[in-house]
N, C-alpha and C. Protein backbone atom coordinates (compact mmCIF):
# COMPACT_ATOMS: atom_id res chain seq x y z
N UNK A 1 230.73 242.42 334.96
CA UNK A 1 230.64 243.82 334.63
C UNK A 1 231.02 244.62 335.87
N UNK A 2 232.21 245.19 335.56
CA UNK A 2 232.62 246.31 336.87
C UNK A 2 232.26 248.13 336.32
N UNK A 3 231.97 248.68 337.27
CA UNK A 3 232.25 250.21 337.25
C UNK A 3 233.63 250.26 337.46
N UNK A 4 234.21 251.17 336.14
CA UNK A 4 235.25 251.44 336.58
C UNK A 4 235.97 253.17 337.19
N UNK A 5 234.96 253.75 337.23
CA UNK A 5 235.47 255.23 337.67
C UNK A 5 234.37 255.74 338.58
N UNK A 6 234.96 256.67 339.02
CA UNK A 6 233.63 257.82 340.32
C UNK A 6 233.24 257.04 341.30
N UNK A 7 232.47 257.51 341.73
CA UNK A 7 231.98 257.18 343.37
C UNK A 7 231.84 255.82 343.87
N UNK A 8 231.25 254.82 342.55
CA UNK A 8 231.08 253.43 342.86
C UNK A 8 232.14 252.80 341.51
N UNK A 9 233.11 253.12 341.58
CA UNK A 9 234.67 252.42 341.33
C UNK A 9 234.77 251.17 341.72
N UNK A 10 235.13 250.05 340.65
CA UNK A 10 235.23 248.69 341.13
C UNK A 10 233.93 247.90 341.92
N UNK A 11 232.79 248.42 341.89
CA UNK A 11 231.50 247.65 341.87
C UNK A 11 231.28 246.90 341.32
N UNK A 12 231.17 245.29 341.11
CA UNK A 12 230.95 244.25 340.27
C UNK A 12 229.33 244.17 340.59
N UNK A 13 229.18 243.84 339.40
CA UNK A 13 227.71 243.12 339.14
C UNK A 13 227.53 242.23 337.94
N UNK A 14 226.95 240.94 338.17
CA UNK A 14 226.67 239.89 337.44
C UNK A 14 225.42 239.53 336.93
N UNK A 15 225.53 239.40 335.57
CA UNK A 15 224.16 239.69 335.30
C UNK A 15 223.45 238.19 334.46
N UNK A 16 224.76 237.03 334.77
CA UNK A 16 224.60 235.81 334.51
C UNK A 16 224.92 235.24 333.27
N UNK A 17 225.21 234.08 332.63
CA UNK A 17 225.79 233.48 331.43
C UNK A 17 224.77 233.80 330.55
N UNK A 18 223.34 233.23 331.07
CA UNK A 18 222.04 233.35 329.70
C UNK A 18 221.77 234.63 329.17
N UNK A 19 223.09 236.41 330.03
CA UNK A 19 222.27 237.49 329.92
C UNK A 19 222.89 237.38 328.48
N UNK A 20 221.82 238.14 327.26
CA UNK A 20 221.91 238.24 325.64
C UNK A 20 221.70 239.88 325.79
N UNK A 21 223.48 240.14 326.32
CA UNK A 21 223.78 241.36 325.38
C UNK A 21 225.34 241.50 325.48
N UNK A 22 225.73 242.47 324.88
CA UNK A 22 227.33 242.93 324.74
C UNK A 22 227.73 243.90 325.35
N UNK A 23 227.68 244.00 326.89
CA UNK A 23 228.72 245.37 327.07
C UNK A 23 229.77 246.18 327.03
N UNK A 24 229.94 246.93 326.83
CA UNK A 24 230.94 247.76 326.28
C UNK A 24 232.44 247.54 327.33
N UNK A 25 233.29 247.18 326.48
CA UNK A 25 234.73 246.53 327.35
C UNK A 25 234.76 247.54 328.38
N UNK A 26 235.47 247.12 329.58
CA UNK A 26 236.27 248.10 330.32
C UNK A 26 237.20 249.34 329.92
N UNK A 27 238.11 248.50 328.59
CA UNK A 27 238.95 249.92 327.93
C UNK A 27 238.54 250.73 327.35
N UNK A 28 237.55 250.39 326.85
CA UNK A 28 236.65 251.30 325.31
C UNK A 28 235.94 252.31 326.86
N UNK A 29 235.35 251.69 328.10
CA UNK A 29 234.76 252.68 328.49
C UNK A 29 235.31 252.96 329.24
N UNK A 30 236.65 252.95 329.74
CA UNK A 30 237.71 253.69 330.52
C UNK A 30 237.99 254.88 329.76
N UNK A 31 238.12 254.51 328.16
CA UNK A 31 238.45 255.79 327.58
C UNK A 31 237.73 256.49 327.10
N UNK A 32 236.20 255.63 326.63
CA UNK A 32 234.99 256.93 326.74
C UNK A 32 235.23 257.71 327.57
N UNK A 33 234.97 257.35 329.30
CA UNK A 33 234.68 258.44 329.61
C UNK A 33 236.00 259.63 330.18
N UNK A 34 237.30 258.89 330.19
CA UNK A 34 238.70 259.80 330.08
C UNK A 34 238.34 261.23 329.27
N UNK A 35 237.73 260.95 327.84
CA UNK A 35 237.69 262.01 327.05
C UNK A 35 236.24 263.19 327.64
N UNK A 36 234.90 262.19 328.22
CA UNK A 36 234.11 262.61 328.71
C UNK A 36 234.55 263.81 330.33
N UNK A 37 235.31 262.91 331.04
CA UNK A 37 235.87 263.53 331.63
C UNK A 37 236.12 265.46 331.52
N UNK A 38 236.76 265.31 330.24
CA UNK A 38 237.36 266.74 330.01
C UNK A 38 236.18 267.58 329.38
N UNK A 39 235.38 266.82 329.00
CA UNK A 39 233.86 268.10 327.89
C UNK A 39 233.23 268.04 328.61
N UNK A 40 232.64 267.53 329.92
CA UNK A 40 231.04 267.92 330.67
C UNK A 40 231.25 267.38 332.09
N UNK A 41 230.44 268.87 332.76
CA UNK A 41 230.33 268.90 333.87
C UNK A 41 228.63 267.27 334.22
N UNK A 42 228.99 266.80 334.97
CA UNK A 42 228.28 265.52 334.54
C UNK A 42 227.16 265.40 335.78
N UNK A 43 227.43 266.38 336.46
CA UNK A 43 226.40 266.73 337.28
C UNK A 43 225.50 267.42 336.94
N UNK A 44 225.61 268.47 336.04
CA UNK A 44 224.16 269.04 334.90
C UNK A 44 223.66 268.62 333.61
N UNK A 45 224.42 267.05 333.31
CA UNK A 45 223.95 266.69 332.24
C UNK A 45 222.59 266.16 332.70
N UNK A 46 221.66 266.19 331.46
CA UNK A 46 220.58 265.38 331.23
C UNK A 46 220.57 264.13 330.39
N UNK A 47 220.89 263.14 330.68
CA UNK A 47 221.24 261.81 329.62
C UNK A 47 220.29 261.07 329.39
N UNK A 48 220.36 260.29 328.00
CA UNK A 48 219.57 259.16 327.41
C UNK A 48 220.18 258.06 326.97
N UNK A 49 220.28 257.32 327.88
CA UNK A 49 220.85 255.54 326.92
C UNK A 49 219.60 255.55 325.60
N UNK A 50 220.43 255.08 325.28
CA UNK A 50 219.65 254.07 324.14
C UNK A 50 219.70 252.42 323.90
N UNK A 51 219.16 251.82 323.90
CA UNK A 51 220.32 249.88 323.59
C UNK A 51 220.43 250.12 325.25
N UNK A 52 220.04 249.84 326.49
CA UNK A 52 220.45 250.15 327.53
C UNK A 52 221.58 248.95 327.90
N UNK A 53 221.37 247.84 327.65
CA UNK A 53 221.64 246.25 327.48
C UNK A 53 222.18 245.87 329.26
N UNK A 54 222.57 245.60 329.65
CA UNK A 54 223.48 245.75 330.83
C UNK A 54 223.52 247.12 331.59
N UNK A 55 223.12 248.12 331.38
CA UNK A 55 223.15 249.64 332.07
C UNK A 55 224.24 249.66 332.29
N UNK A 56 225.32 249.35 331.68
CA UNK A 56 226.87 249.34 332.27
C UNK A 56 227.21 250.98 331.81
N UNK A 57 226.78 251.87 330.91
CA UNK A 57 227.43 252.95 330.71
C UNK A 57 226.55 253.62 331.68
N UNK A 58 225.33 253.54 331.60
CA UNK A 58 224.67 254.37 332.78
C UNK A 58 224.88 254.28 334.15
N UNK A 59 225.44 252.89 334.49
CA UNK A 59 225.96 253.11 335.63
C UNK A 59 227.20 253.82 336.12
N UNK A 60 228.05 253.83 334.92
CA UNK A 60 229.01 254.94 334.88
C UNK A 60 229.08 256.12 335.08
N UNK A 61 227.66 256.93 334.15
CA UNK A 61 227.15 258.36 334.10
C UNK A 61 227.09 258.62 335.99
N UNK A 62 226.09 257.46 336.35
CA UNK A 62 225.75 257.66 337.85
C UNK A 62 227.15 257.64 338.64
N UNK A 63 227.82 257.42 338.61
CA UNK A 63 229.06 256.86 339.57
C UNK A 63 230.12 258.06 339.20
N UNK A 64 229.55 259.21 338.07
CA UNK A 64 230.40 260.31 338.03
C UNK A 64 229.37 261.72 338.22
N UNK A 65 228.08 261.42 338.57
CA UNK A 65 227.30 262.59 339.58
C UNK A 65 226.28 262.82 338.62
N UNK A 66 225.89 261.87 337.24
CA UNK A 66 225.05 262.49 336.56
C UNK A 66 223.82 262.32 337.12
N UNK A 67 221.96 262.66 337.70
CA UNK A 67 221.35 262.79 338.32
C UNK A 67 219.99 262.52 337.30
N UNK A 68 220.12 263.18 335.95
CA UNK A 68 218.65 262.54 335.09
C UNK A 68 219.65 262.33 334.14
N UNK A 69 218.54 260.90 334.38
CA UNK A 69 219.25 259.73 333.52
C UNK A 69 218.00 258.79 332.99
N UNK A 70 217.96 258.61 331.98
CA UNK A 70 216.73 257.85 331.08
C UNK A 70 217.36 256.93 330.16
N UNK A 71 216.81 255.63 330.65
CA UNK A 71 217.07 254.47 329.44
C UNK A 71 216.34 253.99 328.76
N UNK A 72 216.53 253.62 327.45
CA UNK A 72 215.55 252.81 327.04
C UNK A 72 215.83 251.28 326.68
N UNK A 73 215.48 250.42 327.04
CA UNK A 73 215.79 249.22 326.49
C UNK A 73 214.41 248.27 326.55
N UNK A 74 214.65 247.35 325.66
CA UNK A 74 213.53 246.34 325.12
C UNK A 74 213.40 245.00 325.46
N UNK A 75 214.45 244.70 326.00
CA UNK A 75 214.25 243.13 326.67
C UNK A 75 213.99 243.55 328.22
N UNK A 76 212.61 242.79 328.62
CA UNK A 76 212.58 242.22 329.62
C UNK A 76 213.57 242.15 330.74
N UNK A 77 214.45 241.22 330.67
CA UNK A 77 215.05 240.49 331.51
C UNK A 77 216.36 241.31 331.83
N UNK A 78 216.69 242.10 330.64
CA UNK A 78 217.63 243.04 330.84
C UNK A 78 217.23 244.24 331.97
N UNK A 79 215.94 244.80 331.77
CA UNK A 79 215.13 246.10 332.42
C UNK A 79 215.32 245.57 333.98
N UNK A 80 215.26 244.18 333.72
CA UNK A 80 214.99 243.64 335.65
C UNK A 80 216.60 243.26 336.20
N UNK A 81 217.78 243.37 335.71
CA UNK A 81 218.69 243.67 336.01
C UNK A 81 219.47 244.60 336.34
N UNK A 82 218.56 246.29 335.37
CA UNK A 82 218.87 247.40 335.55
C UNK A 82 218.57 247.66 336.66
N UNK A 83 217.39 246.69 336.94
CA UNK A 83 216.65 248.06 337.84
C UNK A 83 217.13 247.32 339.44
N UNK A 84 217.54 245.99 339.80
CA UNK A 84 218.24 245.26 340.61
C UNK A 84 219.35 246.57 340.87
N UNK A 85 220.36 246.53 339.83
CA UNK A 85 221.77 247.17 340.09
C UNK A 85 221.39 249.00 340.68
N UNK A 86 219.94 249.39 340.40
CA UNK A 86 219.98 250.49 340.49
C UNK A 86 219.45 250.50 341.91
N UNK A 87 219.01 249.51 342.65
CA UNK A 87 218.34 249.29 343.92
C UNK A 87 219.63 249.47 344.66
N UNK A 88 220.27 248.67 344.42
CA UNK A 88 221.85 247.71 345.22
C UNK A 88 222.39 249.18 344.69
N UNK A 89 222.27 250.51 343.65
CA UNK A 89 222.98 251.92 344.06
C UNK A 89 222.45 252.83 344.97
N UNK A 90 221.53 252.52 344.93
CA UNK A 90 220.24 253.74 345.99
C UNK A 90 220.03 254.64 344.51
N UNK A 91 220.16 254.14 343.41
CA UNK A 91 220.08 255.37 342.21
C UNK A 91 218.70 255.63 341.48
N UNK A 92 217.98 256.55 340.83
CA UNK A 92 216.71 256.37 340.22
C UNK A 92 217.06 257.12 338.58
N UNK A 93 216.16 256.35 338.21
CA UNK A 93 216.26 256.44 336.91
C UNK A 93 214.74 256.26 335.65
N UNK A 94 214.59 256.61 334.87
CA UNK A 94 213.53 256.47 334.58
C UNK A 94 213.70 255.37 333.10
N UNK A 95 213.28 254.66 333.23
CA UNK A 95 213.26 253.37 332.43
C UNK A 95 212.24 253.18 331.30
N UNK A 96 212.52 253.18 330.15
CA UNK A 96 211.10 252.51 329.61
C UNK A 96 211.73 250.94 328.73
N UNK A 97 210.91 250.26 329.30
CA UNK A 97 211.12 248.71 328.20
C UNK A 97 209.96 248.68 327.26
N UNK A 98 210.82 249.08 325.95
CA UNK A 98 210.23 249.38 324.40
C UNK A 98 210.92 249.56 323.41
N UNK A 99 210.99 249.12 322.88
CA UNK A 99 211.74 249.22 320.84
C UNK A 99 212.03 250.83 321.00
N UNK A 100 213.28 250.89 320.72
CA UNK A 100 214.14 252.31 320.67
C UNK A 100 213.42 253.02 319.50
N UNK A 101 213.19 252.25 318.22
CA UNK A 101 212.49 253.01 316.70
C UNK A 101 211.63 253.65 317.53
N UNK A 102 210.69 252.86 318.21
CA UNK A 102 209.19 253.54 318.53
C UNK A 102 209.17 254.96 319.30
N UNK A 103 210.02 254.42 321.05
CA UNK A 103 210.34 255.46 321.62
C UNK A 103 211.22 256.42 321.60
N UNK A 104 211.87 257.15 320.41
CA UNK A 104 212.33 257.84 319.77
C UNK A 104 211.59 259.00 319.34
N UNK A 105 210.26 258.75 318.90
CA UNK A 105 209.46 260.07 318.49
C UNK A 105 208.85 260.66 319.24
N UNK A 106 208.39 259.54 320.31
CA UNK A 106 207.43 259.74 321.78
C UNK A 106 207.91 260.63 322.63
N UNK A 107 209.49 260.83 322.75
CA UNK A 107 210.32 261.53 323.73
C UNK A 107 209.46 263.08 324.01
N UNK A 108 208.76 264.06 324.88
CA UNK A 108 209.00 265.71 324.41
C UNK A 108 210.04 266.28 325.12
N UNK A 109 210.95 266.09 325.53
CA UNK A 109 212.13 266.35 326.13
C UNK A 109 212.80 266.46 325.79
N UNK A 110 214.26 266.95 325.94
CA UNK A 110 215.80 267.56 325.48
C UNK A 110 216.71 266.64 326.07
N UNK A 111 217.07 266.20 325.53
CA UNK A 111 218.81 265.73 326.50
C UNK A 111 220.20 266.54 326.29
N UNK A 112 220.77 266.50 326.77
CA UNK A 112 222.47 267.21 326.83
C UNK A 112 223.25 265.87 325.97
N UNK A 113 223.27 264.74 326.59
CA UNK A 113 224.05 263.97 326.17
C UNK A 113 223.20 262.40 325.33
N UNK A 114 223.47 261.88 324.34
CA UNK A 114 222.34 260.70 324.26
C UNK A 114 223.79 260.19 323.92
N UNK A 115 223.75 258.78 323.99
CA UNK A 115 224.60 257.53 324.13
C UNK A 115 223.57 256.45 323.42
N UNK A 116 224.30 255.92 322.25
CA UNK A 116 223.38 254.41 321.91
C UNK A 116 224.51 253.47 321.92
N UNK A 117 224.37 252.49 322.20
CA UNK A 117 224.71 251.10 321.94
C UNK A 117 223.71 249.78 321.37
N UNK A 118 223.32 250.20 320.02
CA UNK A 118 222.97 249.15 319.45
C UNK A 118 223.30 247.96 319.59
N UNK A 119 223.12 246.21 319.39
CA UNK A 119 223.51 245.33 319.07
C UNK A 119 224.18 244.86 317.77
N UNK A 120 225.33 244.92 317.64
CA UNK A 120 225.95 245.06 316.65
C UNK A 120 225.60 244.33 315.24
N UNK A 121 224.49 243.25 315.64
CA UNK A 121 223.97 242.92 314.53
C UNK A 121 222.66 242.69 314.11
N UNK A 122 221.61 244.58 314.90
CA UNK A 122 220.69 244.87 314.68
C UNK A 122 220.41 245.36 313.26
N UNK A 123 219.60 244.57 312.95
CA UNK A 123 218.87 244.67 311.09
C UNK A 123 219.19 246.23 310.73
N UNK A 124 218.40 247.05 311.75
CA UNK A 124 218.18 248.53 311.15
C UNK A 124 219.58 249.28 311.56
N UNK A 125 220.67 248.49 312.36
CA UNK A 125 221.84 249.73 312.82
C UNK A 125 222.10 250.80 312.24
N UNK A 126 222.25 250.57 311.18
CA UNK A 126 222.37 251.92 309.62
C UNK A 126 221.34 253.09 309.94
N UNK A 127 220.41 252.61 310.62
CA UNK A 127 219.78 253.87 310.65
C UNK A 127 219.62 254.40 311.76
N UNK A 128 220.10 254.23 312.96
CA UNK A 128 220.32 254.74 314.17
C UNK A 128 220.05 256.21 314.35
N UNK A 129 221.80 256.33 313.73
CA UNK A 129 222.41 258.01 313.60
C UNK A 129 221.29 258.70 313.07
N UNK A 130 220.76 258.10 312.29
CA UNK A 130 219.83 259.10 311.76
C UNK A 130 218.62 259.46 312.81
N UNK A 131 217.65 258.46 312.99
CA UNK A 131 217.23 258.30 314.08
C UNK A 131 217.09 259.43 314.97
N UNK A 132 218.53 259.32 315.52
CA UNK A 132 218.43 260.39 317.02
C UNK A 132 218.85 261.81 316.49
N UNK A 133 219.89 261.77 315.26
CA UNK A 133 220.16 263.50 314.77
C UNK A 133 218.85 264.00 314.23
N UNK A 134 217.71 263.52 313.80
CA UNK A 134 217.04 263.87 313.05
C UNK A 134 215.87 264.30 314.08
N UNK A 135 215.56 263.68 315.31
CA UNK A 135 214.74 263.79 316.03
C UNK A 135 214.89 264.76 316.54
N UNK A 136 213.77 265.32 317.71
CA UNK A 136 213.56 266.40 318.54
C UNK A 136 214.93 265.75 320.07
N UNK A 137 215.49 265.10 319.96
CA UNK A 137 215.90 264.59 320.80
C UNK A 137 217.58 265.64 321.66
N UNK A 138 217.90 265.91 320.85
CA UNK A 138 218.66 266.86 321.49
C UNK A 138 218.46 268.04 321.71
N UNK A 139 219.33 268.80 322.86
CA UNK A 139 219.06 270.08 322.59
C UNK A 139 220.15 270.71 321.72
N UNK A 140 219.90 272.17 321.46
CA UNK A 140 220.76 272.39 320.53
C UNK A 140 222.47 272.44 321.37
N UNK A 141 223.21 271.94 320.45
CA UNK A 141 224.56 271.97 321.14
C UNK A 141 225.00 270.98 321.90
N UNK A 142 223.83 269.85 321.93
CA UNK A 142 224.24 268.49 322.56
C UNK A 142 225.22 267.70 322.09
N UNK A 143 225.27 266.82 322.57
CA UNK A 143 226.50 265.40 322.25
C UNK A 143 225.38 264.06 321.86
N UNK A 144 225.64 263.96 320.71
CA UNK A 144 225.13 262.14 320.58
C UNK A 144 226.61 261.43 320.53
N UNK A 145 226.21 260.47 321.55
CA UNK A 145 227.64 259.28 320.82
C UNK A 145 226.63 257.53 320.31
N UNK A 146 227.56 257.57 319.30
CA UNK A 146 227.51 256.15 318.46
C UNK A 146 227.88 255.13 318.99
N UNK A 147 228.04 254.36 319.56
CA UNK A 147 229.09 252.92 319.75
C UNK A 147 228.41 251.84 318.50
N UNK A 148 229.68 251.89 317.69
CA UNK A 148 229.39 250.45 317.06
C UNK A 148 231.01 249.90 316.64
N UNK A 149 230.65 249.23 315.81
CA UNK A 149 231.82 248.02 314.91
C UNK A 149 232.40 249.12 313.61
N UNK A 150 233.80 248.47 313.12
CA UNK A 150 234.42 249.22 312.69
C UNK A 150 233.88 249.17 311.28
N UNK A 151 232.85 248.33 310.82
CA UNK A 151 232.32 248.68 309.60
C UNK A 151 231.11 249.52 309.01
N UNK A 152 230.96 250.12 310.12
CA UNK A 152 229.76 251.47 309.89
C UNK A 152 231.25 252.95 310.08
N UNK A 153 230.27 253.70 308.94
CA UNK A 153 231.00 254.83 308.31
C UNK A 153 230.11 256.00 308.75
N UNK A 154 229.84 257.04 309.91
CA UNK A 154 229.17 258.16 309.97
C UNK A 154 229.75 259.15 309.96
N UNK A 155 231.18 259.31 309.22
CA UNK A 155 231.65 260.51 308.82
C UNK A 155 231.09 261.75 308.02
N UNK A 156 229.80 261.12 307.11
CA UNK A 156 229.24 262.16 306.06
C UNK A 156 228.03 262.88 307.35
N UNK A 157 227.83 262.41 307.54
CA UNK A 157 226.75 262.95 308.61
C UNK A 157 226.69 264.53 308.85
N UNK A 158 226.47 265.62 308.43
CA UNK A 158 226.57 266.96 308.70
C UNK A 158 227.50 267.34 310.63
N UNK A 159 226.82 266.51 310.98
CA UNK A 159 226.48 266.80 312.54
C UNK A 159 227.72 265.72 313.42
N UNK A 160 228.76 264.91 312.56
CA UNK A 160 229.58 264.17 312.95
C UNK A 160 230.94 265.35 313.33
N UNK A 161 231.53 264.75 314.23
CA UNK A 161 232.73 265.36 314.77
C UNK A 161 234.08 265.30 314.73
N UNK A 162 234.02 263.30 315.49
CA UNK A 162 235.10 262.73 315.34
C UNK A 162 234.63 261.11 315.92
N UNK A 163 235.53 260.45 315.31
CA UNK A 163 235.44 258.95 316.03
C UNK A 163 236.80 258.60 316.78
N UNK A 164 236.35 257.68 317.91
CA UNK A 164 237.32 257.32 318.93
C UNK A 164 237.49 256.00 318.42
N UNK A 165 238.60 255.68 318.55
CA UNK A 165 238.68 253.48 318.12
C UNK A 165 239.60 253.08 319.57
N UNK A 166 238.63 252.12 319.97
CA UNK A 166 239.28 251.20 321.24
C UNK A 166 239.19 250.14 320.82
N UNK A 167 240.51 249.40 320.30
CA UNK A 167 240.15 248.15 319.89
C UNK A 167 238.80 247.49 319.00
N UNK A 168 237.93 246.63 318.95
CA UNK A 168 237.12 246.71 318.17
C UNK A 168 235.80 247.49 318.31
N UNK A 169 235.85 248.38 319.75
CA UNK A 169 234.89 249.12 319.49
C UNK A 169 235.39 250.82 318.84
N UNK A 170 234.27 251.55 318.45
CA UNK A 170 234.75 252.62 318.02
C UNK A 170 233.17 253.74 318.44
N UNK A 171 233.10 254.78 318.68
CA UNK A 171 232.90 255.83 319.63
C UNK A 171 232.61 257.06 318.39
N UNK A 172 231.22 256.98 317.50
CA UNK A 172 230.97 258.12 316.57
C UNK A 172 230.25 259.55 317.71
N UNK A 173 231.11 260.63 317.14
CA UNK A 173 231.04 261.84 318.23
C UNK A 173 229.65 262.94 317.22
N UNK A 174 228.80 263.29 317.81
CA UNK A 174 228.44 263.70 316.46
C UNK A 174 227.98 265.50 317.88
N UNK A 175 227.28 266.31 317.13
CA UNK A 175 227.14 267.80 317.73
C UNK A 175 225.98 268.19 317.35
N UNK A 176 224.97 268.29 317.80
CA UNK A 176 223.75 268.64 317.30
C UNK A 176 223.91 270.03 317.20
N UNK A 177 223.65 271.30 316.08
CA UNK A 177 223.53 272.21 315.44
C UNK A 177 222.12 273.02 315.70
């Protein structure tokens, strides 16, 4: 897993054969954040991973000046890799290791930007989107993005925008109202 843009560009970190998750390719997030690039100043965002798996997008957010940054992820062994890579940045971050359903309602805070990356063949994926549009979780006028597989459809969604396709990943844009 490399950073590929901002301050820590080409940073490798290994997170070992036994790690059980999927991070998001290099191209899919070269061109996430290309488009990110042009919509937000990324030094006043307030962000939320979701699915943190690898912190590979959050380490991205960090490596382009974003400053609050909150993940959530549920494995163990993953949380103690985040928090390794975030030592080896000098970066802080506020972490919780817990089931995304749960800590979803718990949040009382606003974010600017939320980002999920589910596991693509989590039981409940279908209900994600709903999940975070429905919650107190954005503020008004925020950005949720989706990452999943090309067989989820969140076009009906009131609050959907547009989808990005990088190869087999694809990038649901949605606008909180």
């Amino acid at each position: 897993m490399r950073i590929i843009g901002g301050k820590y560009k080409g940073r490798s970190f290994h997170p070992g054969k036994a790690f059980n998750a999927r991070p998001t390719t290099d191209f899919a997030k070269e061109s996430l954040f290309n488009v990110l690039n042009n919509n937000f100043d990324f030094e006043q965002l307030k962000v939320l991973d979701l699915f943190a798996g690898t912190g590979s997008i959050s380490f991205e957010f960090f490596s382009r000046g974003v400053r609050d940054l909150t993940m959530v992820e549920q494995n163990y062994k993953h949380v103690r890799f985040i928090q390794s890579v975030l030592k080896d940045l000098d970066e802080q971050a506020t972490i919780y290791r817990t089931d995304v359903f749960k800590a979803v309602s718990k949040f009382s805070v606003q974010f600017d930007l939320v980002f999920a990356d589910p596991p693509y063949d989590l039981k409940r994926f279908d209900e994600v989107a709903a999940l975070v549009l429905d919650s107190n979780l954005l503020k008004p006028g925020a950005t949720f993005i989706l990452e999943h597989s090309k067989q989820f459809d969140f076009s009906k969604r009131p609050e959907f925008i547009e989808i990005r396709k990088y190869g087999g990943v694809n990038f649901s844009f949605f606008k909180k109202t």
